[in-house]
N, C-alpha and C. Protein backbone atom coordinates (compact mmCIF):
# COMPACT_ATOMS: atom_id res chain seq x y z
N UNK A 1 -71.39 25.39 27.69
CA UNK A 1 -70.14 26.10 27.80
C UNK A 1 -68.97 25.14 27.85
N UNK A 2 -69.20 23.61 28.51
CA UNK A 2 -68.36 23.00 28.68
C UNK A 2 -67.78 22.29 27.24
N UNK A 3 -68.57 22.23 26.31
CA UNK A 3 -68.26 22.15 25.12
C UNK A 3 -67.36 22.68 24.47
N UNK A 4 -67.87 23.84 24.20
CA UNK A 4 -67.30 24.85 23.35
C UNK A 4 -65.91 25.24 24.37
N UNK A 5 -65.61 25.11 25.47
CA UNK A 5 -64.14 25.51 26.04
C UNK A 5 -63.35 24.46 25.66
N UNK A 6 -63.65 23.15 25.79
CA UNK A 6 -63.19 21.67 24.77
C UNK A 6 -62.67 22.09 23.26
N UNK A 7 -63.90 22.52 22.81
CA UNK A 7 -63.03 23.18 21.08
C UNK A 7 -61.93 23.43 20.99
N UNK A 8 -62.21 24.88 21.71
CA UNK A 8 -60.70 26.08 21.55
C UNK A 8 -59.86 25.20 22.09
N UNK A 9 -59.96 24.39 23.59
CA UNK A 9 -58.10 23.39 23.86
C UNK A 9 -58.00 23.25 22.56
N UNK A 10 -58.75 22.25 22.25
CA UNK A 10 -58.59 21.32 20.83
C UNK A 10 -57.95 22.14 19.98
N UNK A 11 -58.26 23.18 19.27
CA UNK A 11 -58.03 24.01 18.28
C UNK A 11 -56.16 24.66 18.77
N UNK A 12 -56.67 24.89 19.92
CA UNK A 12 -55.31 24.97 20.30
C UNK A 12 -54.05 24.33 20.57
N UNK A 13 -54.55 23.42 20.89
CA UNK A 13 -53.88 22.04 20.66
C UNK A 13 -53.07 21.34 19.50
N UNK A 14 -54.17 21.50 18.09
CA UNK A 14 -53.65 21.16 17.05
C UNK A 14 -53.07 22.48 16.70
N UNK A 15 -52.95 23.62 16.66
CA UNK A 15 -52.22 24.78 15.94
C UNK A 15 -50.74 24.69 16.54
N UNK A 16 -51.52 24.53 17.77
CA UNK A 16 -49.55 24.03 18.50
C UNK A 16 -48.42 23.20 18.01
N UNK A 17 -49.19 22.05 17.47
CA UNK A 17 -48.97 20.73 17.52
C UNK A 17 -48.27 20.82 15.72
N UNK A 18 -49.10 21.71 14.86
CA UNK A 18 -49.07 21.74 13.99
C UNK A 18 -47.51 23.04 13.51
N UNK A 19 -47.55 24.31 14.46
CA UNK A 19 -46.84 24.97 14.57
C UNK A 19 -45.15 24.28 15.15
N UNK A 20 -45.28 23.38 15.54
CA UNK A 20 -43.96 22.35 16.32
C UNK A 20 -43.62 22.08 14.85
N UNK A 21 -44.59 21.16 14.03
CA UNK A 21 -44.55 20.53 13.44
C UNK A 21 -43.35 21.10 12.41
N UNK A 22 -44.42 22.18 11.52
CA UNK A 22 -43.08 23.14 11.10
C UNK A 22 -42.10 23.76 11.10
N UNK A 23 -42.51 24.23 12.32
CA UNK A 23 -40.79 24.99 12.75
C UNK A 23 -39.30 23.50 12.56
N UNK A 24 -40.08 22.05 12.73
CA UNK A 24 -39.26 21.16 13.10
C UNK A 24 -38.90 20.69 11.39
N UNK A 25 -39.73 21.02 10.47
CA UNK A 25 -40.03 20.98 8.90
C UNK A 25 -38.98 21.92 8.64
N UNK A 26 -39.19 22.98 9.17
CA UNK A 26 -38.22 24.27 8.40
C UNK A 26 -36.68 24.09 8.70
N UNK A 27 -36.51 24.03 9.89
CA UNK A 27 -35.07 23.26 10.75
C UNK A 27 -34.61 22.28 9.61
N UNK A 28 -35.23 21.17 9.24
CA UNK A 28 -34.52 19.81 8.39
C UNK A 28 -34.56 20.52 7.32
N UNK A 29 -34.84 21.25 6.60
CA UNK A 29 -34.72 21.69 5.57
C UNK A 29 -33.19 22.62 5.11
N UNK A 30 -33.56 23.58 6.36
CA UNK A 30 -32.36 24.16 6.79
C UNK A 30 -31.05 23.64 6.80
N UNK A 31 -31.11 22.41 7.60
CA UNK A 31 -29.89 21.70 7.77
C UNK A 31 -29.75 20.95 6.51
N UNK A 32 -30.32 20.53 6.02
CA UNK A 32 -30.28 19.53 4.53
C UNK A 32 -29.61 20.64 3.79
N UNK A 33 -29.98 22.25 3.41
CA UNK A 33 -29.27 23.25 2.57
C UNK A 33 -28.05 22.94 2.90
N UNK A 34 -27.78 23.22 4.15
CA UNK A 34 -26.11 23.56 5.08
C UNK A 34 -25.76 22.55 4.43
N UNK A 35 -26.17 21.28 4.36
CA UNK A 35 -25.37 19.98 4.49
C UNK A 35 -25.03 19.92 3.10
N UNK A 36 -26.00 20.05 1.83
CA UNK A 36 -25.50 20.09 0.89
C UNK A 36 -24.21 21.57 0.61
N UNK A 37 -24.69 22.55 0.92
CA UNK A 37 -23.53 23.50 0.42
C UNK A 37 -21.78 23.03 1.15
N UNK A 38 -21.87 21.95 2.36
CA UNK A 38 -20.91 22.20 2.80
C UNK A 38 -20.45 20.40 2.17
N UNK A 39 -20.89 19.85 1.82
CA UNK A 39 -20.44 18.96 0.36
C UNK A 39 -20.12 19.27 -0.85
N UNK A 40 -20.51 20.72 -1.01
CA UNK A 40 -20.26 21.55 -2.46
C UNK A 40 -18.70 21.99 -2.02
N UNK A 41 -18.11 22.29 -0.71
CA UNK A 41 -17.60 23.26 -0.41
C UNK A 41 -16.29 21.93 -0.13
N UNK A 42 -16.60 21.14 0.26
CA UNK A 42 -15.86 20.00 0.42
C UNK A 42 -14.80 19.57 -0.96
N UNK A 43 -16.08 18.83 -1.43
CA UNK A 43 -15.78 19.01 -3.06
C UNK A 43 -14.61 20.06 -3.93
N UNK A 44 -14.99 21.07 -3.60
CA UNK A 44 -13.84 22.31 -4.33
C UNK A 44 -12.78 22.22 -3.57
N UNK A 45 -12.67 21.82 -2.51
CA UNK A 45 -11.32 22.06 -1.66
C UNK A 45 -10.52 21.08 -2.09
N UNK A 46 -11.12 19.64 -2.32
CA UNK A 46 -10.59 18.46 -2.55
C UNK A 46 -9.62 18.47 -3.74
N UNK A 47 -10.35 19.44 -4.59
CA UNK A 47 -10.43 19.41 -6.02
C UNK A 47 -8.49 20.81 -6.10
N UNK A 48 -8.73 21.40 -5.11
CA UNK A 48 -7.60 22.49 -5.02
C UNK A 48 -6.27 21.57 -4.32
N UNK A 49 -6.57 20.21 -3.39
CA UNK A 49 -5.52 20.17 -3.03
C UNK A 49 -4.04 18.98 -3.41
N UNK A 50 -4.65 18.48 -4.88
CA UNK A 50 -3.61 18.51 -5.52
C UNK A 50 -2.16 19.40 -5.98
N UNK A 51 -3.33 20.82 -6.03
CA UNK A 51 -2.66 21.69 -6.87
C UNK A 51 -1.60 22.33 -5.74
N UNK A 52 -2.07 22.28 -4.65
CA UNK A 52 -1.54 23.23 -3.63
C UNK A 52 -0.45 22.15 -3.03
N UNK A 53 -0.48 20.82 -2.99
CA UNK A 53 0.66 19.93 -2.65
C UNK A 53 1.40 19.85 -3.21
N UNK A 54 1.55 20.20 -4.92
CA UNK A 54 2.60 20.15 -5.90
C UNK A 54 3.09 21.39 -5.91
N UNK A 55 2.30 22.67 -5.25
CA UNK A 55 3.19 23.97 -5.19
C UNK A 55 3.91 24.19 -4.16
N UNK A 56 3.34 23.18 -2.53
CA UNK A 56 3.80 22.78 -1.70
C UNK A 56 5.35 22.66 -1.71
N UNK A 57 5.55 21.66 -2.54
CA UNK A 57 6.82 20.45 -2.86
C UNK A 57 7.61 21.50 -4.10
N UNK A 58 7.42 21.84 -4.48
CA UNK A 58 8.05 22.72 -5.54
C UNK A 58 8.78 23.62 -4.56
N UNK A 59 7.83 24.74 -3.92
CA UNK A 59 8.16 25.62 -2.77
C UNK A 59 9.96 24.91 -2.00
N UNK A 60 9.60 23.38 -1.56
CA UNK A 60 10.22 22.97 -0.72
C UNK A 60 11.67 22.83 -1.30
N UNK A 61 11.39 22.46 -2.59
CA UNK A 61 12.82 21.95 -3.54
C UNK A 61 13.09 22.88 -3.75
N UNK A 62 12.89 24.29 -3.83
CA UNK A 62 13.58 25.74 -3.97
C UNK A 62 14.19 25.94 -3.56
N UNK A 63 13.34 25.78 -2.10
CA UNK A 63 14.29 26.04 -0.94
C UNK A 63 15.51 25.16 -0.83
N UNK A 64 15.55 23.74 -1.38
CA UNK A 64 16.76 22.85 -0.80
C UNK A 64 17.49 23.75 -1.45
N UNK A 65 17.01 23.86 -2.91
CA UNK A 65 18.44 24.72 -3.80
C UNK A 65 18.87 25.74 -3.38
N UNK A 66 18.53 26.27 -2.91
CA UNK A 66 18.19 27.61 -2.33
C UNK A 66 19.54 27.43 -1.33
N UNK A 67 19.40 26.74 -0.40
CA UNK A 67 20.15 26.49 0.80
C UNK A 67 21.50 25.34 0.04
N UNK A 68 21.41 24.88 -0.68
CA UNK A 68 22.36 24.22 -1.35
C UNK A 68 23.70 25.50 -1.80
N UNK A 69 22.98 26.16 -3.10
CA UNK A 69 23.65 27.25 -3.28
C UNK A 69 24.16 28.08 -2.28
N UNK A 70 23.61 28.65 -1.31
CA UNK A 70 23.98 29.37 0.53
C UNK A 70 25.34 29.18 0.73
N UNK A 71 25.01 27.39 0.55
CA UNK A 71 26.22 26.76 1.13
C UNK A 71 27.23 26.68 0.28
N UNK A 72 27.12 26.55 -0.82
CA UNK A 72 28.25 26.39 -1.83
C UNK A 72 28.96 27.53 -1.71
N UNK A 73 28.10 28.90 -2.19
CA UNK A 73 28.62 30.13 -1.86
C UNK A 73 29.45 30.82 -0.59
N UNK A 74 29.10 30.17 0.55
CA UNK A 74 29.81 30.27 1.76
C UNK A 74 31.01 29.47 1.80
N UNK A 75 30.91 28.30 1.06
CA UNK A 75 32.17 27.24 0.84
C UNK A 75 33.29 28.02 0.34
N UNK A 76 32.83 28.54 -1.01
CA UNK A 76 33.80 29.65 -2.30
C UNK A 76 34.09 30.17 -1.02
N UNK A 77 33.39 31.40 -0.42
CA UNK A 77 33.87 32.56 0.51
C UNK A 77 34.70 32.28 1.42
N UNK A 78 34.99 30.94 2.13
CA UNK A 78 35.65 30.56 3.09
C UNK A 78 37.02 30.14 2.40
N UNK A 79 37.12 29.62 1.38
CA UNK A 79 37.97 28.91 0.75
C UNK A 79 38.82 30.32 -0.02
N UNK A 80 38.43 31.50 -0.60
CA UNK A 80 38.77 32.75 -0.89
C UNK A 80 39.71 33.34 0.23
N UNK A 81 39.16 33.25 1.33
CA UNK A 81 39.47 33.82 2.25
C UNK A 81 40.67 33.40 3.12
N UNK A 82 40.69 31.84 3.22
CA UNK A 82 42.00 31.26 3.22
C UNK A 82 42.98 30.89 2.50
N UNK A 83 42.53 31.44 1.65
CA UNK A 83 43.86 31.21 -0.02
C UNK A 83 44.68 32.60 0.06
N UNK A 84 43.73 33.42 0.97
CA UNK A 84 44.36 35.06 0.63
C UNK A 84 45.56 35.51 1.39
């Protein structure tokens, strides 16, 4: 009897041992996917933020004109207004 209760540890032992094994297999695998998709994901962003710094800066120079003109126009209006 003392034998055969030796087996089953054993048997149990390695299924354990073997069951660690994979779950710890499936995990690196797992993370290796993540790791590549979030280098894929890296990649495309990198790739967008040229585009988005030159619409950035465009945006910005609008606005100077933008506020340039404001002011010019408020200049005329003030200058209208004391001529009158």
């Amino acid at each position: 009897m003392d034998g055969s209760h030796g087996r089953v540890m054993m048997i149990i032992l390695v299924a354990t041992a073997l069951f660690l094994a994979g779950r710890r297999f499936q995990r690196t695998m797992d993370t290796w996917a993540g790791w590549g998709k979030a280098v894929k994901t890296a990649a495309d962003a990198a790739g967008k933020v040229p585009g988005a710094k030159s619409a950035a800066w465009g945006a910005f120079w609008r606005m100077v004109a933008v506020g340039a003109m404001t002011l010019l126009f408020l200049a005329l209006v003030a200058n209208t207004i004391r001529h009158m």
